[in-house]
Protein backbone atom coordinates (compact mmCIF):
# COMPACT_ATOMS: atom_id res chain seq x y z
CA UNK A 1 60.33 56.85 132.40
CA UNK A 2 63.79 55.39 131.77
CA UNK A 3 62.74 52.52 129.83
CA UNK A 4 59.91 55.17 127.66
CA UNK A 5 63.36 56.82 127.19
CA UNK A 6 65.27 53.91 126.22
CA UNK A 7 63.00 52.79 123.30
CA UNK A 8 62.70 55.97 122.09
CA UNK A 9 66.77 55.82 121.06
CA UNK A 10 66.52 52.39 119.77
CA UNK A 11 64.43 53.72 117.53
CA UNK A 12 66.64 56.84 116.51
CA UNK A 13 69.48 55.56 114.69
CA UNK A 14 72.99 56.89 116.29
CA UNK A 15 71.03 57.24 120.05
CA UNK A 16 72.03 55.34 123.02
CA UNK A 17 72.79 55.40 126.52
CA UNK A 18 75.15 58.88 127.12
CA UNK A 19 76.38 57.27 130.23
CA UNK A 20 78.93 54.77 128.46
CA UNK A 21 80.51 58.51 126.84
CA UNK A 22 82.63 60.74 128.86
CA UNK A 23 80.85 64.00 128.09
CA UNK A 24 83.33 66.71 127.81
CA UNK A 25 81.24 69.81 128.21
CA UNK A 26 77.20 70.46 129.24
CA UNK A 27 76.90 73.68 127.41
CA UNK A 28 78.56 75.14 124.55
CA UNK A 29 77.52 77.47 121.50
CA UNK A 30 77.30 75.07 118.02
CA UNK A 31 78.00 76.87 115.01
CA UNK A 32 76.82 74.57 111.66
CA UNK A 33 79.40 75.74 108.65
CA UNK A 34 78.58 74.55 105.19
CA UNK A 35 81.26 74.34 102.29
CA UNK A 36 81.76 73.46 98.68
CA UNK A 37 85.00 71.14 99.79
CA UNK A 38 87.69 70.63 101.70
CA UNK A 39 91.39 71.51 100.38
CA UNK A 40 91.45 67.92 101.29
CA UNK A 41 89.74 65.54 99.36
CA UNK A 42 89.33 62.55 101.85
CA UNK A 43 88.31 64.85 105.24
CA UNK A 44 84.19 64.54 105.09
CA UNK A 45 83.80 67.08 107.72
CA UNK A 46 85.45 68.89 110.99
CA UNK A 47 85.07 70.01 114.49
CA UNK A 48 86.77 73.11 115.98
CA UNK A 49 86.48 73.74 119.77
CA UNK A 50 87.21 77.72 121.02
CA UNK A 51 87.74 77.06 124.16
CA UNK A 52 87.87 80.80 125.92
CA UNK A 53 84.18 81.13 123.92
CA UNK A 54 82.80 78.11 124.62
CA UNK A 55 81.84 77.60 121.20
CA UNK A 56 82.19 74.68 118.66
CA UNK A 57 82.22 74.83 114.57
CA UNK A 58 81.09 71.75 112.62
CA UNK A 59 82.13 72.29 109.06
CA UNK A 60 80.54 69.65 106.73
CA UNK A 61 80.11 69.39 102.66
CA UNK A 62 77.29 71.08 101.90
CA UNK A 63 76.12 68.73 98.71
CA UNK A 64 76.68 65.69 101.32
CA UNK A 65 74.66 67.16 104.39
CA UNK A 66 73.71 65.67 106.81
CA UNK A 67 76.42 63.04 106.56
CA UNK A 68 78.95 63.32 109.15
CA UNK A 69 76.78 66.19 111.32
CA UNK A 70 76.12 63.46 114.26
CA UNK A 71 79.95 62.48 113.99
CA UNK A 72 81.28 66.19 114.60
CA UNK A 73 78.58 67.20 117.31
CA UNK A 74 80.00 64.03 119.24
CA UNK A 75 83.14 64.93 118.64
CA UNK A 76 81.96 68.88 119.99
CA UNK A 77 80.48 67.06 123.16
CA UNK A 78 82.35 64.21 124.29
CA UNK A 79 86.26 65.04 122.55
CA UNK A 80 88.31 62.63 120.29
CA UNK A 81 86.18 59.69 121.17
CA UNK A 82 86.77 57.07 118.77
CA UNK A 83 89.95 54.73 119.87
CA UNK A 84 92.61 55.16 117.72
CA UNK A 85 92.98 51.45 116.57
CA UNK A 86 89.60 52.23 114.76
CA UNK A 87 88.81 54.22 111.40
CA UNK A 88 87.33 57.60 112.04
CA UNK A 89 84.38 57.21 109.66
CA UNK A 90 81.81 55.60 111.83
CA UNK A 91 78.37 56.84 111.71
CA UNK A 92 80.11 59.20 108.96
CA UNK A 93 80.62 56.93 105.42
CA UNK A 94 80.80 58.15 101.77
């Protein structure tokens, strides 16, 4: 069953083993916001945790959807998991 599981996410793009991730919380609410823009013109989207709720916002362009939706649900999910050292865009490019 593993390995039926296994090529399954090879053949999503973005899937892969969740065991090399520190997974920062099993069950949360997602809320999916969709905006004209942000005030800034280089952010491409944004996750907001409310912690006493449980609840997490991703906020995303709405002409550039989907872009950048799997980057802020990891980010709801597993934290600030890209190292530091590396840009912040991956899996999220314009």
């Amino acid at each position: 069953m593993r390995l039926v599981l296994l090529l399954i996410c090879s053949m999503v793009a973005g899937c892969s083993d969740s065991s090399e991730y520190e997974i920062g919380s099993n069950d949360f609410l997602l809320h999916i916001k969709l905006i004209e823009s942000f005030s800034d013109p280089l952010q491409q989207g944004l996750a907001e945790w409310n912690v006493e709720q449980t609840e997490c916002t991703v906020t995303l362009i709405k002409d550039e959807y989907p872009r950048c939706l799997q980057h802020e649900v990891r980010h709801c999910i597993e934290g600030h998991w890209h190292p530091e050292e590396q840009d912040n865009s991956e899996d999220c490019f314009r």
